[in-house]
C-alpha atoms as a PDB file:
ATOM      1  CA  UNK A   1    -105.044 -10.112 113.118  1.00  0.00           C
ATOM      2  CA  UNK A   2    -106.334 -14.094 113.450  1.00  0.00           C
ATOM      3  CA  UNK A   3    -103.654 -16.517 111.681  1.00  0.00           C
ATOM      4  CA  UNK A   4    -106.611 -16.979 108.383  1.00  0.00           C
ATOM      5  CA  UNK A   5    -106.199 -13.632 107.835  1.00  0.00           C
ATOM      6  CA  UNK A   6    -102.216 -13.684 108.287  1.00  0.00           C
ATOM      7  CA  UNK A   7    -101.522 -16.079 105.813  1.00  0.00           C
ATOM      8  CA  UNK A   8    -104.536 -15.279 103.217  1.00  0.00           C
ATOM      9  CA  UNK A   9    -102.235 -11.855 103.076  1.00  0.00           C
ATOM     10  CA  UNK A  10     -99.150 -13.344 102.758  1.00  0.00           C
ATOM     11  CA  UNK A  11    -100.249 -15.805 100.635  1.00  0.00           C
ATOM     12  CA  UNK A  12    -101.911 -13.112  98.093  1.00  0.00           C
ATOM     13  CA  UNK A  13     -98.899 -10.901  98.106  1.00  0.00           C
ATOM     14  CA  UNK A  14     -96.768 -13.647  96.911  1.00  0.00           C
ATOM     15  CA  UNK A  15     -99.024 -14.818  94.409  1.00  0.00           C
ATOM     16  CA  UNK A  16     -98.815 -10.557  93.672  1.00  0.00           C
ATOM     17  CA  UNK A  17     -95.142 -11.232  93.259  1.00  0.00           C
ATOM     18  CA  UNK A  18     -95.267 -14.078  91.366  1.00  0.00           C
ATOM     19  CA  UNK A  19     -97.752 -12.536  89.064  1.00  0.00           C
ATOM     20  CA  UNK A  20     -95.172  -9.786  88.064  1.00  0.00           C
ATOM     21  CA  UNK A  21     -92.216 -11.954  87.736  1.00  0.00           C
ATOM     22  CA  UNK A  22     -94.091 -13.811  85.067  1.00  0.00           C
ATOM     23  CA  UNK A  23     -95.973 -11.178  83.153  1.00  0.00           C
ATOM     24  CA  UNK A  24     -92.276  -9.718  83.044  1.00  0.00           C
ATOM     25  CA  UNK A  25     -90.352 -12.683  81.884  1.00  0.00           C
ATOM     26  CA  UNK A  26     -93.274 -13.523  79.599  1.00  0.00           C
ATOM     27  CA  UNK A  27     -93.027 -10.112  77.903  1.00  0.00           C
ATOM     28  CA  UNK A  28     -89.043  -8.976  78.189  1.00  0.00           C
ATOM     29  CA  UNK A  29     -86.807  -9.352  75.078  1.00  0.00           C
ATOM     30  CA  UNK A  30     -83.293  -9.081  76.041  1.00  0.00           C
ATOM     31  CA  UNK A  31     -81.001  -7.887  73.463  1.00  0.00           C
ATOM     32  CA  UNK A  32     -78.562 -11.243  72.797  1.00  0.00           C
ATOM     33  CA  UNK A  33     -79.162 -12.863  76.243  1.00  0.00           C
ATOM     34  CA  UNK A  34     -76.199 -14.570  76.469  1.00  0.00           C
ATOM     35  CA  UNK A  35     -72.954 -12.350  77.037  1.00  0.00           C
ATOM     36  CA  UNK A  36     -70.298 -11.354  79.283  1.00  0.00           C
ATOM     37  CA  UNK A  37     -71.130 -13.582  82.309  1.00  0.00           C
ATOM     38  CA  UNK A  38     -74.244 -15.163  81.631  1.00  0.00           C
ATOM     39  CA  UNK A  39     -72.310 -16.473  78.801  1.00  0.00           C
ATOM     40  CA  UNK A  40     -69.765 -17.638  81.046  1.00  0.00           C
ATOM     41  CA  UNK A  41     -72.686 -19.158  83.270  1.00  0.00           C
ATOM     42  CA  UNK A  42     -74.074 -20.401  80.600  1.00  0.00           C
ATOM     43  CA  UNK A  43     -70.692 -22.390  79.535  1.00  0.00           C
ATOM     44  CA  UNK A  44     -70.474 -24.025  82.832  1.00  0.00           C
ATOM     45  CA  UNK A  45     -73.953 -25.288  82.821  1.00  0.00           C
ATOM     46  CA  UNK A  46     -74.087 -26.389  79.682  1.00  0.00           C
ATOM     47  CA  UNK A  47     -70.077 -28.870  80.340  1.00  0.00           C
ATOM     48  CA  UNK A  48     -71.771 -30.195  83.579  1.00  0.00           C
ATOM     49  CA  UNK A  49     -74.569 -31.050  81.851  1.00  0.00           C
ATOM     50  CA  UNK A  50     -73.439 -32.983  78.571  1.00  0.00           C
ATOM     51  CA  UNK A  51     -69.846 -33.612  79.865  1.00  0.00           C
ATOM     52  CA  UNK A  52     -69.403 -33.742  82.987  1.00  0.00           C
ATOM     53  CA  UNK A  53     -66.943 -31.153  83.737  1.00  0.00           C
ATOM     54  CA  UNK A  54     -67.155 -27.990  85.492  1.00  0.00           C
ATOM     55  CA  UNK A  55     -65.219 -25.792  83.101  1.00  0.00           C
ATOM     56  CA  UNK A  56     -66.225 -22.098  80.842  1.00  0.00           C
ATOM     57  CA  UNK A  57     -64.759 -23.127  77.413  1.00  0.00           C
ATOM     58  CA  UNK A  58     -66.372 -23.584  74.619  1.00  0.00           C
ATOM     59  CA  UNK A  59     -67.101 -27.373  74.061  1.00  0.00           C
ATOM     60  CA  UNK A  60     -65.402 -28.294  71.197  1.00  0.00           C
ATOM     61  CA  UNK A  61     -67.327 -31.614  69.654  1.00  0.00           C
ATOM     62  CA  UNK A  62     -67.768 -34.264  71.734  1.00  0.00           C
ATOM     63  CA  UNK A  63     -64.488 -33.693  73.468  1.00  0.00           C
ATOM     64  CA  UNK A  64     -64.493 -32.645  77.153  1.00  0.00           C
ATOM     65  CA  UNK A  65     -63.109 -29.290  77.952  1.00  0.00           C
ATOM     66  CA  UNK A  66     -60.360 -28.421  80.979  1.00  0.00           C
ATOM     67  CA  UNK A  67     -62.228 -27.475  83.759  1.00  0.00           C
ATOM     68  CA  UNK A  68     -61.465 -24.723  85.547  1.00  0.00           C
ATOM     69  CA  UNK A  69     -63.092 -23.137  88.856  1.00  0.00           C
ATOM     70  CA  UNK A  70     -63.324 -19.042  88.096  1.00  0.00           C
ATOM     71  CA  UNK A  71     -66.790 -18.684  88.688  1.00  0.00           C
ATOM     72  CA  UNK A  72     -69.175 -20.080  91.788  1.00  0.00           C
ATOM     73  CA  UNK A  73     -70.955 -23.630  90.861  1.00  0.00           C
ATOM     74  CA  UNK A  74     -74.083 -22.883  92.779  1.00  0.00           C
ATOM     75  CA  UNK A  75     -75.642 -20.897  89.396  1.00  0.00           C
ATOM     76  CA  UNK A  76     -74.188 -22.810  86.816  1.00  0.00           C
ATOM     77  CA  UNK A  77     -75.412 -26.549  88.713  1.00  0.00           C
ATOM     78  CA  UNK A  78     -79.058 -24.866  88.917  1.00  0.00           C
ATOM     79  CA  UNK A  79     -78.401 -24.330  84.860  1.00  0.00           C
ATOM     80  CA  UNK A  80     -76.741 -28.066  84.454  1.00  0.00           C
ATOM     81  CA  UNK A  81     -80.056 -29.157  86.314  1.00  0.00           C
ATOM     82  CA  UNK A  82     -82.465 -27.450  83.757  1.00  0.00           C
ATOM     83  CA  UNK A  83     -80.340 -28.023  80.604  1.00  0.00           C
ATOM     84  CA  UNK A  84     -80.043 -31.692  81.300  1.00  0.00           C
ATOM     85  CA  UNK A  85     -83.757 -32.306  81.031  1.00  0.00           C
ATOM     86  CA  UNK A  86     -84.602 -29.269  78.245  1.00  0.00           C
ATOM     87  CA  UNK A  87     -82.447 -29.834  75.201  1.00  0.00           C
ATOM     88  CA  UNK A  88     -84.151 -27.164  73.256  1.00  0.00           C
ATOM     89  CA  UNK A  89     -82.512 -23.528  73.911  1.00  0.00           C
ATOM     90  CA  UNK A  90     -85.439 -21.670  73.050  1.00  0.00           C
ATOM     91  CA  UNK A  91     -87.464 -23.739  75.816  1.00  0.00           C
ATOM     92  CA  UNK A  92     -84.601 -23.856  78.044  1.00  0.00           C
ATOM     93  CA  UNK A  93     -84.305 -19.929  77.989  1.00  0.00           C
ATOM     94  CA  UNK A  94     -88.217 -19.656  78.698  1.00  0.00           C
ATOM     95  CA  UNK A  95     -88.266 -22.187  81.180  1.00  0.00           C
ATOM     96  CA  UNK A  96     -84.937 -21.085  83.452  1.00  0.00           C
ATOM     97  CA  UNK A  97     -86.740 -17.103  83.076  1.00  0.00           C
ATOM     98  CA  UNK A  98     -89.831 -19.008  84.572  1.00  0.00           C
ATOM     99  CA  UNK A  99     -87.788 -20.687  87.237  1.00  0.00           C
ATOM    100  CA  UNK A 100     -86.200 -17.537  88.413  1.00  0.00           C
ATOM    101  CA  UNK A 101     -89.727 -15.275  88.517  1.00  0.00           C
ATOM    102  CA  UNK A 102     -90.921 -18.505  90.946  1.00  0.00           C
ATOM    103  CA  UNK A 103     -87.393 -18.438  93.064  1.00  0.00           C
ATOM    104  CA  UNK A 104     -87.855 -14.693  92.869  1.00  0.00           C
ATOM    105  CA  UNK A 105     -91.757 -14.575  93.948  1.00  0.00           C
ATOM    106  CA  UNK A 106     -90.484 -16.957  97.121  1.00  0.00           C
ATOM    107  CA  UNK A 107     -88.338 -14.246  98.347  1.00  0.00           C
ATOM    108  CA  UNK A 108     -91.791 -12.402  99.990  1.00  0.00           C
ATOM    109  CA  UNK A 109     -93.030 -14.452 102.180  1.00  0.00           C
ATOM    110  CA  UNK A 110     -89.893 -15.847 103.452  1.00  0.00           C
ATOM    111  CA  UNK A 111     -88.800 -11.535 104.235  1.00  0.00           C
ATOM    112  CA  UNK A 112     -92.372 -11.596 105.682  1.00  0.00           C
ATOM    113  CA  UNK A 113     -91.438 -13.890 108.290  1.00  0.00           C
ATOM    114  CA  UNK A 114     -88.299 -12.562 108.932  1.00  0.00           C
ATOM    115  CA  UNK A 115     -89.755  -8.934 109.280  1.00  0.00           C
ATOM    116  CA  UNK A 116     -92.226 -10.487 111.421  1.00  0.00           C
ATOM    117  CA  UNK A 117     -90.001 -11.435 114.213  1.00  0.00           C
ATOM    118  CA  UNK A 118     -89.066  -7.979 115.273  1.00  0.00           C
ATOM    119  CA  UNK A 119     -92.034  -5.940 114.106  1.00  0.00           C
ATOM    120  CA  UNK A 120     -95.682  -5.493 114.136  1.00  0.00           C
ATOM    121  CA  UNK A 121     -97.464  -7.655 111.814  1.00  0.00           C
ATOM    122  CA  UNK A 122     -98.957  -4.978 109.217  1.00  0.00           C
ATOM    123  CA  UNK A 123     -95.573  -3.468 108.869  1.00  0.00           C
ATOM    124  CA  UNK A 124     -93.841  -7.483 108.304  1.00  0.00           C
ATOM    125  CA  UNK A 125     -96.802  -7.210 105.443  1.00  0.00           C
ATOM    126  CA  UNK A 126     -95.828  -3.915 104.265  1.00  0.00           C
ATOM    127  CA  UNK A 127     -91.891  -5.422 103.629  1.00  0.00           C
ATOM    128  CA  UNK A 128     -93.734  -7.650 102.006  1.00  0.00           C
ATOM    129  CA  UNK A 129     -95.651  -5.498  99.180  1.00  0.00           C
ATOM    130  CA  UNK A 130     -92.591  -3.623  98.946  1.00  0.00           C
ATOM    131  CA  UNK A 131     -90.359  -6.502  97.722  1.00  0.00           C
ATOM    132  CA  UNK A 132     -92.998  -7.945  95.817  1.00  0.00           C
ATOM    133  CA  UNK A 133     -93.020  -4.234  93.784  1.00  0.00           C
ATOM    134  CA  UNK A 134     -89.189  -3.499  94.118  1.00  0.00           C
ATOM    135  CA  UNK A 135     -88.252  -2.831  90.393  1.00  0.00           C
ATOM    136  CA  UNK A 136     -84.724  -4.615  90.772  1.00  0.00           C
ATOM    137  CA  UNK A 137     -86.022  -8.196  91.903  1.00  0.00           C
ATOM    138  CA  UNK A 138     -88.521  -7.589  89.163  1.00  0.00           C
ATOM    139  CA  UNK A 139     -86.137  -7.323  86.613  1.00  0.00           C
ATOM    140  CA  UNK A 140     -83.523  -9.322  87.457  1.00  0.00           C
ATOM    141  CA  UNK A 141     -85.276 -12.428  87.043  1.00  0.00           C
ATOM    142  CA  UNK A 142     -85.242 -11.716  83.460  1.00  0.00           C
ATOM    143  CA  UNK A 143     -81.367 -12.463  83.492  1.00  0.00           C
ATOM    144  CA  UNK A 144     -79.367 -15.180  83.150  1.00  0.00           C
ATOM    145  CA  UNK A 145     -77.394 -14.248  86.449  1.00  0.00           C
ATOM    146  CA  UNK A 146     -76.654 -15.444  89.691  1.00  0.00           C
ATOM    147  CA  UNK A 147     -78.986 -12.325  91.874  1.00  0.00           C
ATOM    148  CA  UNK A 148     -82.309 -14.387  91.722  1.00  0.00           C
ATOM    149  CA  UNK A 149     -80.795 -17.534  93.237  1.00  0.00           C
ATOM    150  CA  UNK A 150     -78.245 -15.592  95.582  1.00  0.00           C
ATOM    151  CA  UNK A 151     -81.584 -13.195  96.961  1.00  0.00           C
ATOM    152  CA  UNK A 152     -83.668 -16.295  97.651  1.00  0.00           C
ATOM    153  CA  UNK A 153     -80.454 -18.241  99.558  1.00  0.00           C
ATOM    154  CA  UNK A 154     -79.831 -14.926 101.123  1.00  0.00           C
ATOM    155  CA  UNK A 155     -83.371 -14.357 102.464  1.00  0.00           C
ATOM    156  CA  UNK A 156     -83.791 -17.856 103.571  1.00  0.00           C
ATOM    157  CA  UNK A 157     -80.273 -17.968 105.681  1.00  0.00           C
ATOM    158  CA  UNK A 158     -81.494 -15.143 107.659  1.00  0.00           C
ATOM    159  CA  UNK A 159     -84.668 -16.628 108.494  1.00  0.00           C
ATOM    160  CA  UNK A 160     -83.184 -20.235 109.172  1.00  0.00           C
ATOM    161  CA  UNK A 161     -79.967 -18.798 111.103  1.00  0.00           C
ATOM    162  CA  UNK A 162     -82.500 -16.671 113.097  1.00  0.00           C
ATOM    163  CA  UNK A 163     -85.202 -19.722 113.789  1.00  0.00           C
ATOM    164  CA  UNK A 164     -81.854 -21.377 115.198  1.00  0.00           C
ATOM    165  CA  UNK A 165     -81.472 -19.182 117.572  1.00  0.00           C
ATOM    166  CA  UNK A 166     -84.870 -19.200 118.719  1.00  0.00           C
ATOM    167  CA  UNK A 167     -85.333 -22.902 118.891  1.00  0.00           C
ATOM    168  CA  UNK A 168     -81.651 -24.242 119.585  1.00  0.00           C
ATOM    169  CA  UNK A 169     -82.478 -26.931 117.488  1.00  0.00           C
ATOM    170  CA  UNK A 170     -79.424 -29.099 115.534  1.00  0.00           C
ATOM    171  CA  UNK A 171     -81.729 -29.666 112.319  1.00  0.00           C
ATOM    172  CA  UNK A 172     -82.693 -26.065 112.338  1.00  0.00           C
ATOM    173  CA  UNK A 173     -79.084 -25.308 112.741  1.00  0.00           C
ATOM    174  CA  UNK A 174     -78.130 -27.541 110.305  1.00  0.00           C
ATOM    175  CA  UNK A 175     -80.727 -25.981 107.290  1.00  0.00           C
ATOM    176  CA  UNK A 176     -79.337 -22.929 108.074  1.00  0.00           C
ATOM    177  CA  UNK A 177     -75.534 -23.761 107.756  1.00  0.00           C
ATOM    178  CA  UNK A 178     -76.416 -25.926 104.908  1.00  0.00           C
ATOM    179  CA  UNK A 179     -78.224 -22.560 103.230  1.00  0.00           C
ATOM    180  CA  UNK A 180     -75.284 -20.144 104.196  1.00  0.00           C
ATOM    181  CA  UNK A 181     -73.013 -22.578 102.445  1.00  0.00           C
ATOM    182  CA  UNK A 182     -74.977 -22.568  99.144  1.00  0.00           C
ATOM    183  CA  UNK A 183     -75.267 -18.587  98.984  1.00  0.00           C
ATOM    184  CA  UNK A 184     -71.567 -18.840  99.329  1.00  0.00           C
ATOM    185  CA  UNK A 185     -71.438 -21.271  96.808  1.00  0.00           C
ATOM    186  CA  UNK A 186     -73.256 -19.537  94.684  1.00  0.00           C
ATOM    187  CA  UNK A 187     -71.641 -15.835  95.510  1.00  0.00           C
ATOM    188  CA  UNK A 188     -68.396 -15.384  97.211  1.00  0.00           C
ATOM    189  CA  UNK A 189     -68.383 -11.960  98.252  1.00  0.00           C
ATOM    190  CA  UNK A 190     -72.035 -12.890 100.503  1.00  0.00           C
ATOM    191  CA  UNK A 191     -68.949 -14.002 102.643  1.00  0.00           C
ATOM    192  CA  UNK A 192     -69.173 -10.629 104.055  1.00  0.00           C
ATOM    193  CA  UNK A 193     -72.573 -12.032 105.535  1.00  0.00           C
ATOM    194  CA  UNK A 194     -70.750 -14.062 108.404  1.00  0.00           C
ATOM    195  CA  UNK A 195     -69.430 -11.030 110.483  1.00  0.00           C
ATOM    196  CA  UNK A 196     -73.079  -9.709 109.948  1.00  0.00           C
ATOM    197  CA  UNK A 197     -74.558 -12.845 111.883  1.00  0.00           C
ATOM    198  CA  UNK A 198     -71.959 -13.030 114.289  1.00  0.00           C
ATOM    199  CA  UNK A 199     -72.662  -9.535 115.465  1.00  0.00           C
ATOM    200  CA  UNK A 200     -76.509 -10.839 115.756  1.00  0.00           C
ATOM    201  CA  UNK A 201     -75.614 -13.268 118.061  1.00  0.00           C
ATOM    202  CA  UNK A 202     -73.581 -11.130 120.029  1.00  0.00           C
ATOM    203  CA  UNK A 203     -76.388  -8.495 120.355  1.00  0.00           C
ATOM    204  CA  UNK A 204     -78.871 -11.139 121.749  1.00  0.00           C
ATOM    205  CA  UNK A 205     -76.245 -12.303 124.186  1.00  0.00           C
ATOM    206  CA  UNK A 206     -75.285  -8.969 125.299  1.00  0.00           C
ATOM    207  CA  UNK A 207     -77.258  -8.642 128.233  1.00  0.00           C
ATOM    208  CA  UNK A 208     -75.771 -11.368 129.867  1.00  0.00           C
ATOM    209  CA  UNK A 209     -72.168 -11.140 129.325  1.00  0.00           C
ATOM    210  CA  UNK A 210     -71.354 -12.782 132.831  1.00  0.00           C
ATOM    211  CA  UNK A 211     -68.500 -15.614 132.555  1.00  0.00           C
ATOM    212  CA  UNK A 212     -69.771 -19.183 132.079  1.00  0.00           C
ATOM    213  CA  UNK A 213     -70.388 -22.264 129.628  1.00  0.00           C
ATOM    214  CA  UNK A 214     -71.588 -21.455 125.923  1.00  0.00           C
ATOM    215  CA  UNK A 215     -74.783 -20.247 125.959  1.00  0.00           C
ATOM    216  CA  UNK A 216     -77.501 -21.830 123.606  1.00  0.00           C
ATOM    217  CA  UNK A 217     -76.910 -19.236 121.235  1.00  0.00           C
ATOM    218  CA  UNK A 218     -73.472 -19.748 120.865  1.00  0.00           C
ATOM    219  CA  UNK A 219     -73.675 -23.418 120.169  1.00  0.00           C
ATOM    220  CA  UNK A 220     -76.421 -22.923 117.732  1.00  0.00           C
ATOM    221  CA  UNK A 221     -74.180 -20.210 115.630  1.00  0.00           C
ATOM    222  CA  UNK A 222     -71.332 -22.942 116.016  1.00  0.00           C
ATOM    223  CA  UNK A 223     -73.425 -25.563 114.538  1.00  0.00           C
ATOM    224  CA  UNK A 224     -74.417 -22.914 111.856  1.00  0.00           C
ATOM    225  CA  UNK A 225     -70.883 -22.488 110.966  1.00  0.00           C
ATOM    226  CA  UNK A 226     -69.861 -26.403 111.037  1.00  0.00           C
ATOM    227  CA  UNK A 227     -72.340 -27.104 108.308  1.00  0.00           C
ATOM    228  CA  UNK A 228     -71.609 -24.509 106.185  1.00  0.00           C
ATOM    229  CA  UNK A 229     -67.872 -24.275 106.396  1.00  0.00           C
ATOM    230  CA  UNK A 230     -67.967 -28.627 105.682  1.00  0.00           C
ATOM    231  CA  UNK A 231     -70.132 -27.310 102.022  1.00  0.00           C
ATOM    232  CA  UNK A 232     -68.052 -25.132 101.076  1.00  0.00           C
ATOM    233  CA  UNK A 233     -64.904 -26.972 102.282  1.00  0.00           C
ATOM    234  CA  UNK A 234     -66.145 -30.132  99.713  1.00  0.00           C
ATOM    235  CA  UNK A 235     -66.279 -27.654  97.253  1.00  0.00           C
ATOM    236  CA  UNK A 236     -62.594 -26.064  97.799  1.00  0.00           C
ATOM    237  CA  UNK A 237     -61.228 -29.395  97.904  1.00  0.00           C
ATOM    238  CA  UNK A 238     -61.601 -30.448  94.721  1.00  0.00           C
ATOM    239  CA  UNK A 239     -61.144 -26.419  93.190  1.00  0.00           C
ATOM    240  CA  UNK A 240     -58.186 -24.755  95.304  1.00  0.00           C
ATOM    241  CA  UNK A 241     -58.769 -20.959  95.338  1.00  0.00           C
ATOM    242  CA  UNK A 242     -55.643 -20.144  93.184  1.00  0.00           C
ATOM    243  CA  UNK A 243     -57.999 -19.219  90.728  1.00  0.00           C
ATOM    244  CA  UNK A 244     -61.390 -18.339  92.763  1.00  0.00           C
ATOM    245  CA  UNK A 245     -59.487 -15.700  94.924  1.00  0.00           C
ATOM    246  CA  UNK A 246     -58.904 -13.467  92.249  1.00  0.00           C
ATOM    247  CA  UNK A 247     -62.434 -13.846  91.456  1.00  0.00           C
ATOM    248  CA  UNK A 248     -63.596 -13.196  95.080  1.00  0.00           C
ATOM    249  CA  UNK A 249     -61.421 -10.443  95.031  1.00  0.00           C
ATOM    250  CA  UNK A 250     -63.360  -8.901  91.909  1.00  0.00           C
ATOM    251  CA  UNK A 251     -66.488  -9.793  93.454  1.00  0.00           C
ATOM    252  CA  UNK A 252     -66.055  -7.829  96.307  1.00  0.00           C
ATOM    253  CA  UNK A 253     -65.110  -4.762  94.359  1.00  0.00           C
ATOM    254  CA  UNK A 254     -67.815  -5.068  91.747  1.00  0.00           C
ATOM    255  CA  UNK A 255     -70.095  -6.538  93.272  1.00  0.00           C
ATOM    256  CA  UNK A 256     -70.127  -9.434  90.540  1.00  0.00           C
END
């Protein structure tokens, strides 16, 4: 298949995605949108937005509420971002739904290229199509949660960490550690994903197992775990895990 071709494919199956994710968010009424922890989300957003501080209580006038760190800020600063320029809720709910079918739509091609790397290029397409159709990222962009976000930082690690190891480059290294440390950021129970990637770079090494320096692989996955453990270092410094190992705790049991 000539490259035209290639990316007139991948390029139509995203705008296929895309094309779902907003017919859906255009069209889904969810019964009182804002509960349980979207509400929470919501909260957290809405502080850093209009106050400043990074906390899930209800804002109580124009006084500042205690902030607290219980839940991940990588959702709730994506919220801050849109409520700070959208005042309106109405608007803000349509355009944060329209945000997350575009996040959500990105999540193809980026798989594409991953799938690509160790498989034939009509079956990197097929992933593709089936992501683009998979009912779950459909409908989850229709929710004020954390999976839209956490899918697209999830997708896009795995490509970066992998182009790192290919090209043993610092900045590629760098995006990558800089992307693992948002989807923890944004999820602590993805922590689970670092044992996954060390085991990748222990595959591709395994054929040569022979004492010596670091190889270029290892130095890559070291750079990939400077940059990420400094983000979410900055972020533990200023909210000790007293609080946020409970919740990673819960989120590895539930998932949430």
């Amino acid at each position: 298949m000539n490259r035209t071709a290639w990316f007139s494919l991948v390029v139509a199956l995203t705008l296929l995605a895309l094309g779902i994710r907003a017919s859906y968010v255009a069209r889904v009424v969810v019964e009182n949108p804002v509960r349980a922890d979207a509400a929470q989300y919501l909260r957290y957003g809405y502080n850093l937005a209009f106050h400043g501080v990074y906390s899930s209580a209800a804002s109580q006038g124009s006084d500042a509420p205690e902030s607290d760190s219980f839940r991940s800020p990588g959702y709730p600063l994506q919220l801050a971002a849109v409520l700070s320029v959208v005042d309106n809720a109405a608007a803000f709910y349509r355009t944060q739904l329209a945000i997350q079918a575009f996040l959500s739509a990105l999540v193809v091609p980026i798989l594409i290229l991953l799938a690509r790397r160790t498989m034939r290029e009509a079956y990197a397409l097929a992933v593709g199509l089936l992501i683009a159709l998979m009912p779950h990222q459909v409908t989850s962009s229709g929710y004020l949660l954390t999976e839209t976000l956490q899918s697209l930082l999830f997708a896009a690690c795995l490509l970066a960490f992998v182009m790192s190891l290919e090209r043993h480059k610092s900045a590629t290294a760098a995006v990558a550690g800089i992307l693992f440390g948002l989807l923890y950021l944004t999820n602590e129970a993805t922590l689970l994903v670092a044992p996954l990637l060390v085991a990748l770079v222990w595959l591709r090494g395994h054929e040569a197992r022979e004492p010596g320096p670091p190889t270029c692989d290892d130095r890559s996955s070291g750079r990939v775990r400077g940059f990420s453990a400094g983000l979410a270092d900055s972020w533990r410094g200023e909210h000790p895990l007293r609080v946020g190992e409970s919740r990673l705790r819960k989120g590895l049991v539930c998932g949430g």
